[in-house]
Protein backbone atom coordinates (compact mmCIF):
# COMPACT_ATOMS: atom_id res chain seq x y z
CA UNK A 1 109.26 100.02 59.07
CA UNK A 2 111.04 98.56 62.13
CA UNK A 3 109.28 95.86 64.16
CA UNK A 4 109.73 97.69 67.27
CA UNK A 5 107.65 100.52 65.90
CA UNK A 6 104.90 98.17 65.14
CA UNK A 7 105.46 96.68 68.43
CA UNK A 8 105.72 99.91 70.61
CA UNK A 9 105.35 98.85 74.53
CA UNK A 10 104.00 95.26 74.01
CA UNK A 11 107.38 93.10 73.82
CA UNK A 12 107.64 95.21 77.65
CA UNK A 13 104.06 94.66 78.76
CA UNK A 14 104.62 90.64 77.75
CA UNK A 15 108.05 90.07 79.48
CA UNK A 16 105.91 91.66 82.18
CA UNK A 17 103.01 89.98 82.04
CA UNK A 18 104.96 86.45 80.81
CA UNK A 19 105.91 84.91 84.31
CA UNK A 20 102.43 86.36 85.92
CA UNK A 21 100.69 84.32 83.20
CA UNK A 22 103.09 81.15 83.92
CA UNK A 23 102.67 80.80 87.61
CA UNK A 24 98.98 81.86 87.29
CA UNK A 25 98.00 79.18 84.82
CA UNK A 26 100.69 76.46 87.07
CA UNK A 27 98.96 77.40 90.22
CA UNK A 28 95.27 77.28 88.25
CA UNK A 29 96.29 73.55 87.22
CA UNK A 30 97.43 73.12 90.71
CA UNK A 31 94.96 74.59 92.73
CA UNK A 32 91.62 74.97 90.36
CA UNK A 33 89.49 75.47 93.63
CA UNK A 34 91.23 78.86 94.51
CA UNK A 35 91.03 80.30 90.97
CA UNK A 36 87.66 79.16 90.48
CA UNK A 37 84.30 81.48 89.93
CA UNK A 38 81.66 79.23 90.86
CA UNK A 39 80.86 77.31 87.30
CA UNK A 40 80.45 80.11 86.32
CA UNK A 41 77.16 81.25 87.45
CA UNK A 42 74.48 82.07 84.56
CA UNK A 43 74.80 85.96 85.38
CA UNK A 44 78.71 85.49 85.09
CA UNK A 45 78.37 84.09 81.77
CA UNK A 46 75.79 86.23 80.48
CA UNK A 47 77.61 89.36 81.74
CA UNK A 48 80.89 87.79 80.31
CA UNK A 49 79.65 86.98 77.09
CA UNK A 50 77.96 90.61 76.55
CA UNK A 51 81.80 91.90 77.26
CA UNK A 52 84.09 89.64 75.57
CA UNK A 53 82.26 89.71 72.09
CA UNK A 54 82.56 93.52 71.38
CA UNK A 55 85.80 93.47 73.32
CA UNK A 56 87.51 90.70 70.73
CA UNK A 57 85.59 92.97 67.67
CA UNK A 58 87.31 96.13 68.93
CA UNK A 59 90.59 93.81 69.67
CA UNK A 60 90.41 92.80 65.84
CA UNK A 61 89.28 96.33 64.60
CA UNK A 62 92.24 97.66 66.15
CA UNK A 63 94.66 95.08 65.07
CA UNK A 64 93.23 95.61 61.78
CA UNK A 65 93.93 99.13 61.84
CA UNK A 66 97.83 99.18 62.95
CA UNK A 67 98.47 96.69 60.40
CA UNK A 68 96.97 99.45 57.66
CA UNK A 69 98.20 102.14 59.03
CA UNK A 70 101.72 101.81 61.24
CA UNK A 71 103.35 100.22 58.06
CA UNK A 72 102.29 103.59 56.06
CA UNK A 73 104.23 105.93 59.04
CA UNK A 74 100.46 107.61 59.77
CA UNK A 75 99.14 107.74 62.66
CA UNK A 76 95.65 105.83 63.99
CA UNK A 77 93.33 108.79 65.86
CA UNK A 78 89.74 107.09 64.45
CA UNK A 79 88.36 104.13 66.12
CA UNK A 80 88.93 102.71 69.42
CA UNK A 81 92.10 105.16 69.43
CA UNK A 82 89.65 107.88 69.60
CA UNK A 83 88.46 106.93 72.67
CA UNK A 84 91.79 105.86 74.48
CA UNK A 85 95.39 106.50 73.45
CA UNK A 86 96.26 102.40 73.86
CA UNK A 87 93.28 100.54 72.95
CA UNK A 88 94.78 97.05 71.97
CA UNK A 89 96.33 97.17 75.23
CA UNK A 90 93.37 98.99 77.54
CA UNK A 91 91.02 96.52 75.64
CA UNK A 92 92.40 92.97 76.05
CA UNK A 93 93.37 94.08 79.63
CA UNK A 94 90.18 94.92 80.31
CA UNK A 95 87.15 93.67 78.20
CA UNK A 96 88.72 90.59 77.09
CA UNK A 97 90.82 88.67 79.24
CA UNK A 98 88.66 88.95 82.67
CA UNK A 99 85.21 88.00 80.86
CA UNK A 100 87.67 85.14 78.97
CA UNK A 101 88.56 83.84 82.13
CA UNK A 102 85.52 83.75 83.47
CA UNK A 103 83.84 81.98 81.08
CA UNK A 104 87.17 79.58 81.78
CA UNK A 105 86.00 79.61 85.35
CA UNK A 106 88.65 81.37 86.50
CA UNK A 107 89.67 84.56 88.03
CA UNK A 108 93.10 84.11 86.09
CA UNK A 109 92.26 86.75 83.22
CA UNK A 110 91.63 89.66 86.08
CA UNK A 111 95.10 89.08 87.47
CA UNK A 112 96.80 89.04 84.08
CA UNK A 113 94.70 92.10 82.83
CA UNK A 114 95.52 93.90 85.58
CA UNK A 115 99.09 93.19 85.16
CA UNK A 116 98.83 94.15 81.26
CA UNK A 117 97.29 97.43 82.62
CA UNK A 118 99.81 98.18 84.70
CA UNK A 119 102.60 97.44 82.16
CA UNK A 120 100.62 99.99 80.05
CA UNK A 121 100.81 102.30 82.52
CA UNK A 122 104.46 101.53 83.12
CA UNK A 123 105.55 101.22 79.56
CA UNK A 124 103.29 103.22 77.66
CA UNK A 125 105.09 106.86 78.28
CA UNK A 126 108.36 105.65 76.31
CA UNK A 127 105.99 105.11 73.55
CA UNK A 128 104.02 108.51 73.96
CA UNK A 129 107.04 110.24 73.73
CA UNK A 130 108.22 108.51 70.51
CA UNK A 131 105.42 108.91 69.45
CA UNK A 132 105.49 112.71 70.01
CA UNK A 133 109.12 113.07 68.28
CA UNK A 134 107.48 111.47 65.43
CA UNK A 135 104.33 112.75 64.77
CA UNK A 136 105.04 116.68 66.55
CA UNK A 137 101.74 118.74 66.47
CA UNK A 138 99.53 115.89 65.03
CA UNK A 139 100.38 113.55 68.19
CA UNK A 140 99.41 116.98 70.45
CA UNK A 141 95.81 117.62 68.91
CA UNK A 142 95.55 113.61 68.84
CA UNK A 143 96.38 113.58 72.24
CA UNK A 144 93.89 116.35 73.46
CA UNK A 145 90.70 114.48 71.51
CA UNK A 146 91.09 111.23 73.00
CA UNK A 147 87.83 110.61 74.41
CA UNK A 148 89.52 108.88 77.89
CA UNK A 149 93.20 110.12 77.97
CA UNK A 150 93.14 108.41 81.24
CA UNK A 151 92.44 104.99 80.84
């Protein structure tokens, strides 16, 4: 199996998300007062630690399953993907790399998990529609289950 299939949009969403990340952690280095959360507060933590740790479990449990099952040709509709079409993407963008961030005291992670939404967004289609020419009818009915098509 090509790499690029394993891959599918995130060599895109990194070049993306690559100089975002740069700058961001420069400036953070730079400038810690303006990235800064406030220590974070105990409710920031709590709230970030009650995110991140099913976040990086449903980060690994996807991981996990594309290395079982892309190499194979099949295609993943249990699990996360049952509730979004991209969850290694949606995931990290959201549950992991804000709540990381602010347990860094820093609003860093929001910034680069919005950018690694949007590249999902962006970049995601390309691989919908590969996805499509590969899998025909079975990418349809997976497509019309998925729990959150939108996110």
């Amino acid at each position: 199996m090509k790499l690029m299939v394993l891959v599918g949009s995130g060599d895109r969403i990194g070049l993306l998300t690559l100089p975002f990340l740069v700058i961001g952690l420069i400036l953070n280095m730079l400038f810690p007062s303006l990235f800064g959360v406030g220590g974070p507060p105990s409710w920031l933590r709590v709230i970030s630690i009650i995110i991140l740790v099913p976040g990086i479990a449903i980060w690994i449990w996807t991981v996990a399953l594309i290395l079982i099952h892309v190499p194979k040709k099949e295609l993943i509709t249990t699990g996360p993907y049952s509730w979004v079409k991209h969850p290694l993407y949606t995931n990290m963008a959201i549950c992991v790399l804000p709540w990381f961030g602010f347990l860094c005291n820093t609003w860093l992670g929001v910034l680069v998990g919005i950018v690694i939404y949007v590249g999902s967004r962006l970049f995601s289609p390309r691989e919908e529609t590969m996805l499509s020419k590969i899998f025909g009818k079975a990418w349809d009915d997976y497509v019309g289950k998925v729990r959150i098509p939108w996110l």
